[in-house]
N, C-alpha and C. Protein backbone atom coordinates (compact mmCIF):
# COMPACT_ATOMS: atom_id res chain seq x y z
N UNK A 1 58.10 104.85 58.64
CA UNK A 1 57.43 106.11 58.40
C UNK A 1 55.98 105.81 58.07
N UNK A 2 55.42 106.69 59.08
CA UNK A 2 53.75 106.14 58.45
C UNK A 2 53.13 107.58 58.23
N UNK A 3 51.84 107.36 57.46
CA UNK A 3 51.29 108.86 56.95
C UNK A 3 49.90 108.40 57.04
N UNK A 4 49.07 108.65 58.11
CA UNK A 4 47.83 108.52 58.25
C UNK A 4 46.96 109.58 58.62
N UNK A 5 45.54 109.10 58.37
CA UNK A 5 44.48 110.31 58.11
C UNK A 5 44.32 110.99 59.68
N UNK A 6 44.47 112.04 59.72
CA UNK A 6 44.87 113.34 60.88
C UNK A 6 43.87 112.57 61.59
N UNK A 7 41.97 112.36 61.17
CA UNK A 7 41.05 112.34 62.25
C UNK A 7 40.89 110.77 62.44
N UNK A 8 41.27 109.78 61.62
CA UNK A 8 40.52 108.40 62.00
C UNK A 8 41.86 107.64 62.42
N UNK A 9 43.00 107.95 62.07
CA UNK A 9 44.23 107.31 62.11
C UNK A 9 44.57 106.11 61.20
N UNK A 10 43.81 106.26 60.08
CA UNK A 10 43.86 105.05 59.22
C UNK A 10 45.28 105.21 58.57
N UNK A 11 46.17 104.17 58.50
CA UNK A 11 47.38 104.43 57.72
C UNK A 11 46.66 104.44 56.22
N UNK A 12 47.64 105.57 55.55
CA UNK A 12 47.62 105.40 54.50
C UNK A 12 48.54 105.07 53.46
N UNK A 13 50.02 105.11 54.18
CA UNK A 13 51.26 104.75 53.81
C UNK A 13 51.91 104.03 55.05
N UNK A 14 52.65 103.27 54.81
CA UNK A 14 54.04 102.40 56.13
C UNK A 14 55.05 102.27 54.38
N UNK A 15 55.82 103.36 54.67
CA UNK A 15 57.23 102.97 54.19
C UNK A 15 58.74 103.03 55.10
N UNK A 16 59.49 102.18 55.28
CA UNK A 16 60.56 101.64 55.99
C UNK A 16 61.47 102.75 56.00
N UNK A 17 62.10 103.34 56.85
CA UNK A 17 63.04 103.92 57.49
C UNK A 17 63.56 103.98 58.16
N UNK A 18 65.41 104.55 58.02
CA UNK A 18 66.33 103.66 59.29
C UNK A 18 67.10 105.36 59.47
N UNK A 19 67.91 105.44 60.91
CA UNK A 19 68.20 106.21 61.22
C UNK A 19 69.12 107.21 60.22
N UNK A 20 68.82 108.53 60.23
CA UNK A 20 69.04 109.39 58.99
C UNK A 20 68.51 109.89 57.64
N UNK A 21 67.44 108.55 57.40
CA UNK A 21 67.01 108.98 56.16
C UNK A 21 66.58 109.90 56.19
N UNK A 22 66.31 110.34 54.93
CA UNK A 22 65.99 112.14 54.32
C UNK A 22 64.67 111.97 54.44
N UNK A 23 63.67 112.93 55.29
CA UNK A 23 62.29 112.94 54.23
C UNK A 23 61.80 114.16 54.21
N UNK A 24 60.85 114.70 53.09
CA UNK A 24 61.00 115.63 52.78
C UNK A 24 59.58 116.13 52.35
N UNK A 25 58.98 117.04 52.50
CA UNK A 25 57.30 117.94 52.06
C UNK A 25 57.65 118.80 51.11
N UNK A 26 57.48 118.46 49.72
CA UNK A 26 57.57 119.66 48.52
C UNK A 26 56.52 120.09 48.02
N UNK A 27 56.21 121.34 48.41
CA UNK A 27 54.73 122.19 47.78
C UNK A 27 55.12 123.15 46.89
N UNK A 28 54.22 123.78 46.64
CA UNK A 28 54.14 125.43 46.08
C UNK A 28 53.17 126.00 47.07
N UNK A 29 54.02 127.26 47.33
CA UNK A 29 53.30 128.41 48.76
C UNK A 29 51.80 128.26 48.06
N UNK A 30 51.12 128.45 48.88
CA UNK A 30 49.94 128.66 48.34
C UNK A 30 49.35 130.74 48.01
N UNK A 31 50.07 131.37 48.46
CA UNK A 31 50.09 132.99 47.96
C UNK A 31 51.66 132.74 47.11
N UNK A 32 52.42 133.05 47.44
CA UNK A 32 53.36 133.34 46.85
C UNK A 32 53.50 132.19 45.12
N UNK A 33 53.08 130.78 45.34
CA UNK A 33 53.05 130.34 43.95
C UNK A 33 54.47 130.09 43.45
N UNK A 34 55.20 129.68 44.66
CA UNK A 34 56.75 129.77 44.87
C UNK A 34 56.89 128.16 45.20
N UNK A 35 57.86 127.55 44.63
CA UNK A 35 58.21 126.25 45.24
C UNK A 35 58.68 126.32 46.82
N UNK A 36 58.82 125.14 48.04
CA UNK A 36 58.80 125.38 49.21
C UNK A 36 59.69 123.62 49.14
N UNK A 37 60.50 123.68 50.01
CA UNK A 37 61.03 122.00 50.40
C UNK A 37 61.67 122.36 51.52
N UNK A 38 61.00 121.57 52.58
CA UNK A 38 61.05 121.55 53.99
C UNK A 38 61.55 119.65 54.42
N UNK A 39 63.03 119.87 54.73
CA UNK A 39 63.97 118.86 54.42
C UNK A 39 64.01 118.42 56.20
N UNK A 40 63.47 116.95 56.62
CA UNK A 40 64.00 116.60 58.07
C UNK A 40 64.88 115.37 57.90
N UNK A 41 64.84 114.71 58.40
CA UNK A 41 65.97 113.38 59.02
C UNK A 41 65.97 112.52 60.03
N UNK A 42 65.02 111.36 59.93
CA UNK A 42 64.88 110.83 60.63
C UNK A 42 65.81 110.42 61.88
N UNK A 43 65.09 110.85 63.30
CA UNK A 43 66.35 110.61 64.42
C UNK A 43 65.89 110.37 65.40
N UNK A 44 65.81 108.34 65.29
CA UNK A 44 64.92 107.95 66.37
C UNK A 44 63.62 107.31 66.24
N UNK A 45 63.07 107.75 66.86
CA UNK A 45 61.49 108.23 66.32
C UNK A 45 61.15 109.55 66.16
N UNK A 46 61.72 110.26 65.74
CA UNK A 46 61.54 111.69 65.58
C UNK A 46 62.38 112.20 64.12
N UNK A 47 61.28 113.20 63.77
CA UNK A 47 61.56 113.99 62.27
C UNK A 47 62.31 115.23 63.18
N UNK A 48 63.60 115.29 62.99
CA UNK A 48 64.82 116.64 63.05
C UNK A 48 64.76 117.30 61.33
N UNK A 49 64.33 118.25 61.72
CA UNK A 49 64.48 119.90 60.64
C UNK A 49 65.52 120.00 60.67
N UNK A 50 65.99 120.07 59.32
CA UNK A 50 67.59 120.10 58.88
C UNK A 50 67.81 121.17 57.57
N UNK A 51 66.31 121.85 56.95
CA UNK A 51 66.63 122.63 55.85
C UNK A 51 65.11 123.26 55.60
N UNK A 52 64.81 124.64 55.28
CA UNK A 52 63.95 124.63 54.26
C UNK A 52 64.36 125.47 52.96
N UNK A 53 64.19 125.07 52.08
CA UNK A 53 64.14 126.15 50.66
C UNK A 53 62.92 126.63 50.21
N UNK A 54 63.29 127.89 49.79
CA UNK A 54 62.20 128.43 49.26
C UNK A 54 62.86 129.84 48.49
N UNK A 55 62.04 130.20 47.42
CA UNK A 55 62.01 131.12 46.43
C UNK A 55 61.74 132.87 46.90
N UNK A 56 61.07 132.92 47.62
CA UNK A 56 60.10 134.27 48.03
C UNK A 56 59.52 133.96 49.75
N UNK A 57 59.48 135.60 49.71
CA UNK A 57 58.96 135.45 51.67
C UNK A 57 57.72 135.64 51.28
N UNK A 58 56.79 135.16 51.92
CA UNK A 58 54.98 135.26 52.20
C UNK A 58 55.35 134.67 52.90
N UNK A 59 54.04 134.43 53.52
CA UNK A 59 52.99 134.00 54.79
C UNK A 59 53.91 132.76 55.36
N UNK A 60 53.96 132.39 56.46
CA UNK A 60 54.44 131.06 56.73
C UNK A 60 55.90 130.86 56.51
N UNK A 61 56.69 131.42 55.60
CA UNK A 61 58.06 131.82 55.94
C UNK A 61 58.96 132.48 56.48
N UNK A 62 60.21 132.12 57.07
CA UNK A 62 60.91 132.52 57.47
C UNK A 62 61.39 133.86 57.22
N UNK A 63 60.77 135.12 57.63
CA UNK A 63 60.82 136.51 57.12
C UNK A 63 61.98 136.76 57.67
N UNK A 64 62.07 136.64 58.92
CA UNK A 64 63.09 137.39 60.13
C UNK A 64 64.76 136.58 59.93
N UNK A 65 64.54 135.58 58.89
CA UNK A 65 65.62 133.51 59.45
C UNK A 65 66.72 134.67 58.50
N UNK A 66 67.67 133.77 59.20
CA UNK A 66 69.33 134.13 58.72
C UNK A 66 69.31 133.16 57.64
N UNK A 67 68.94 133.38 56.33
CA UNK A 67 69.38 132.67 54.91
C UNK A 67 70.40 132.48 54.63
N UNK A 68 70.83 131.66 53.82
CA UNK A 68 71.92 131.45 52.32
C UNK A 68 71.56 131.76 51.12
N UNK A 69 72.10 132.13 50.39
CA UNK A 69 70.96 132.26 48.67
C UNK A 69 71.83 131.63 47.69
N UNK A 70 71.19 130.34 47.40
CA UNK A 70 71.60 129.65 46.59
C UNK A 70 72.40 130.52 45.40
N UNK A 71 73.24 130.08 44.38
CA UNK A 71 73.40 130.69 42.97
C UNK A 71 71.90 131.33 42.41
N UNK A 72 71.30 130.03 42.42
CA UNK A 72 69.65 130.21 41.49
C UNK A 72 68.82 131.14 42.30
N UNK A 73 69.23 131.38 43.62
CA UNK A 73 68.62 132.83 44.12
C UNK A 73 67.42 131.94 45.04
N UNK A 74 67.85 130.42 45.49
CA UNK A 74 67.34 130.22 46.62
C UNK A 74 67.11 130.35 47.60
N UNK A 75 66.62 130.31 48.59
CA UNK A 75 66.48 130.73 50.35
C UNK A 75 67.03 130.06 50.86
N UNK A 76 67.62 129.47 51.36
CA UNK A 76 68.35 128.09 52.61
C UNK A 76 68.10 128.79 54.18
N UNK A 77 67.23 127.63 54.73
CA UNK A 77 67.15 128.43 55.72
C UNK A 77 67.71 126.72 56.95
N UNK A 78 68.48 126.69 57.87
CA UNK A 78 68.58 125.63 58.77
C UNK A 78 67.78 126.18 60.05
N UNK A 79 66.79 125.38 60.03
CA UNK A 79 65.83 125.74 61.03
C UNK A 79 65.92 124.71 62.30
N UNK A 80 65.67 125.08 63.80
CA UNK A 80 65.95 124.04 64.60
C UNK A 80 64.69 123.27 64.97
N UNK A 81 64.61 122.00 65.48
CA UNK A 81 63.75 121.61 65.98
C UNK A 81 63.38 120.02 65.83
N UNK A 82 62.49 119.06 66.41
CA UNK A 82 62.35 118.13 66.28
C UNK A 82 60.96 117.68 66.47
N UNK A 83 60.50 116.74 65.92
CA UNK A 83 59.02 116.56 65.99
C UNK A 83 58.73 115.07 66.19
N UNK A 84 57.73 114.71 66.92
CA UNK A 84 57.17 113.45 67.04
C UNK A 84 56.15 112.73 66.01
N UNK A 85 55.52 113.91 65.81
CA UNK A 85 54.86 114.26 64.20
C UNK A 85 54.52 115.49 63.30
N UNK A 86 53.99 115.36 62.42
CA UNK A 86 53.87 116.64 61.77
C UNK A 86 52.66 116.46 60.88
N UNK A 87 51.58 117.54 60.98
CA UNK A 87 50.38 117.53 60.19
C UNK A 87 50.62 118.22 59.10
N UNK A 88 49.66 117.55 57.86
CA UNK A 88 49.79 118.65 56.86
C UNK A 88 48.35 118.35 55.97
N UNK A 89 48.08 119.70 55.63
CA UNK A 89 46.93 119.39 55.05
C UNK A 89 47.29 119.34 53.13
N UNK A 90 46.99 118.25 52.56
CA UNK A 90 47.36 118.12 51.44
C UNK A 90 46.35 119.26 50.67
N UNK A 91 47.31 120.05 49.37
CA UNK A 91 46.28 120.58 48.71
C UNK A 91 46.53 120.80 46.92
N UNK A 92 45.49 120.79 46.19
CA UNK A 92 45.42 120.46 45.06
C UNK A 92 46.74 121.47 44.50
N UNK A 93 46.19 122.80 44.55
CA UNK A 93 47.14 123.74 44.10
C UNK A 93 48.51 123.64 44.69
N UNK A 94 48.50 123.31 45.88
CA UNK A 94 50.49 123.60 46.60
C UNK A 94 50.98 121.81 45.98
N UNK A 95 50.30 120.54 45.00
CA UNK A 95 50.54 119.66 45.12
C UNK A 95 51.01 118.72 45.79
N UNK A 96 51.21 118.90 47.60
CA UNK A 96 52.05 118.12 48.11
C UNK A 96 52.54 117.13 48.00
N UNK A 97 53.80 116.97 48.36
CA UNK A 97 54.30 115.63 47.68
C UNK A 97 55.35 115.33 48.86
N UNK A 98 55.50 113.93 49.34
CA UNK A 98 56.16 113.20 50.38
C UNK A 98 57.35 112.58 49.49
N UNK A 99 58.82 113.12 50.07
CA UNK A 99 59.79 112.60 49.66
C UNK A 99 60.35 111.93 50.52
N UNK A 100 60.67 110.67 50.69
CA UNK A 100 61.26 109.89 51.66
C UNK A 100 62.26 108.80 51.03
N UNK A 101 63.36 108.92 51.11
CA UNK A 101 65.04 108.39 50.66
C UNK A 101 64.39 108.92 48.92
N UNK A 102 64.90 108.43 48.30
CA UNK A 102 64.39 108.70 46.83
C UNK A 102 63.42 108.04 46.25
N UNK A 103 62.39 107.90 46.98
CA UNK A 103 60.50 107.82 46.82
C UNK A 103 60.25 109.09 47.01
N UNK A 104 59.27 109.04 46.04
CA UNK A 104 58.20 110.34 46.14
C UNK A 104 56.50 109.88 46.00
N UNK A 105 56.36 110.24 46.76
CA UNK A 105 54.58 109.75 47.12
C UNK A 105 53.64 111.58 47.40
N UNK A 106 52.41 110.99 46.15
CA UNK A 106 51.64 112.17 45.92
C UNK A 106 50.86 112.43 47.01
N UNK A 107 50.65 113.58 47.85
CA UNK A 107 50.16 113.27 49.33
C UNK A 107 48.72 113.71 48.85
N UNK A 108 48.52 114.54 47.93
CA UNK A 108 46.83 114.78 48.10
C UNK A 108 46.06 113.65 47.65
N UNK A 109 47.28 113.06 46.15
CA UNK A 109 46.28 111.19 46.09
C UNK A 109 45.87 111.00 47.12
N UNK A 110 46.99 110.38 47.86
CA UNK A 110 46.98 109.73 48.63
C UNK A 110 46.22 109.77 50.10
N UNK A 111 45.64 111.17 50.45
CA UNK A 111 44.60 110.97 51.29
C UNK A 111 43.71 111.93 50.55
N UNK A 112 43.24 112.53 49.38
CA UNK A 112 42.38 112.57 48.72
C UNK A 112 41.65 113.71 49.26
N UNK A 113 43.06 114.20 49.66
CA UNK A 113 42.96 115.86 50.05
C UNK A 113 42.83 116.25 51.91
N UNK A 114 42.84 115.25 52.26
CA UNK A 114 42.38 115.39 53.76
C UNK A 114 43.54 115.66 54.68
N UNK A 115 43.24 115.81 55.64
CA UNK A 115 44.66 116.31 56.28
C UNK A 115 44.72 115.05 57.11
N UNK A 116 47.09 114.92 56.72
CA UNK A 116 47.37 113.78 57.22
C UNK A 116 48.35 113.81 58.25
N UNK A 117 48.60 112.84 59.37
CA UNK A 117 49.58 113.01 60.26
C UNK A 117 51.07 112.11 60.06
N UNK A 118 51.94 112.94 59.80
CA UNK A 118 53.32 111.94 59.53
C UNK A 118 53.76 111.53 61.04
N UNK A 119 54.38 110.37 60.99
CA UNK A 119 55.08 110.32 61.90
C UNK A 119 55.94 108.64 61.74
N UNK A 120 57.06 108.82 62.85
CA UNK A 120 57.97 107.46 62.40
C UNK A 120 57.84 106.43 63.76
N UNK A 121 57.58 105.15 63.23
CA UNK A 121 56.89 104.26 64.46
C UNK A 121 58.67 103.58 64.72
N UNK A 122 58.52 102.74 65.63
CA UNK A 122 59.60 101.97 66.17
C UNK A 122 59.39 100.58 65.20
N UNK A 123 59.99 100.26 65.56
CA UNK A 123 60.90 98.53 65.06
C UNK A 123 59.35 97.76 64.89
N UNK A 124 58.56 97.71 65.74
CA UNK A 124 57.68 97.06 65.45
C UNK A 124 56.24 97.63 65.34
N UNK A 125 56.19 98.61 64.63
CA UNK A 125 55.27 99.63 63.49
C UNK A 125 54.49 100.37 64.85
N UNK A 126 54.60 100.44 66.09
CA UNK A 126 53.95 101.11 67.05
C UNK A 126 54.16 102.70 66.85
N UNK A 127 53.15 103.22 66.30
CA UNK A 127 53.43 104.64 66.75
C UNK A 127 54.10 105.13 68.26
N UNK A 128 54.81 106.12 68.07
CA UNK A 128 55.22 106.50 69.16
C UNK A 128 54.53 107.46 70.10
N UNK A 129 53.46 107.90 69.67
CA UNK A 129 52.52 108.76 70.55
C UNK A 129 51.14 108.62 70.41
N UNK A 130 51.26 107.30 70.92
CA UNK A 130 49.80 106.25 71.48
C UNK A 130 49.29 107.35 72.02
């Protein structure tokens, strides 16, 4: 799993992952002020969407998605799809934070607010979309 800067491609993380692991983007919405965890699974070289939770509908959520509601009055939403990568722009207020197996890495530290590109390389650290 690597997490490098969106425009120069500088890694800023290489942490090891094998088929299945969990990884995971935990913010707070940035309107709503609602926790958000958008859950994939490594498959391959590719991040598969396998969950998101969330508290409240605003902007960027699933308004229309067929939910579950937790006890605690969560959202569960199983969303489809698969990605080669995924951008995100880290931000002070939504705190982003990179969960990958049970590591958690602070994403706005860690690129110091800039927007970063995830993605999972092969066996021998090659990104997959040279």
């Amino acid at each position: 799993m690597v997490v490098a800067d969106a425009e120069t491609g500088e890694r800023l993380l290489t942490t090891p992952v094998t088929e299945g692991t969990t990884v995971a983007l935990n913010y707070t919405h940035s309107v709503e002020k609602t926790p958000v965890l958008d859950v994939y699974a490594v498959n391959g070289t590719e991040l598969e969407m396998v969950r998101m939770e969330f508290r409240s509908y605003g902007a960027g959520l699933p308004a229309r998605a067929d939910v579950n509601v937790t006890d605690d009055g969560t959202f569960v939403f199983d969303p489809s799809g698969s990605y080669d990568h995924i951008y995100v722009q880290p931000g002070e207020i939504a705190g982003h934070e990179l969960l990958v197996a049970d590591r958690t890495y602070d994403l706005v530290g860690l690129s110091s607010g800039r927007s970063v590109k995830l993605l999972v390389t092969n066996a021998s650290g090659t990104p997959t979309d040279t």
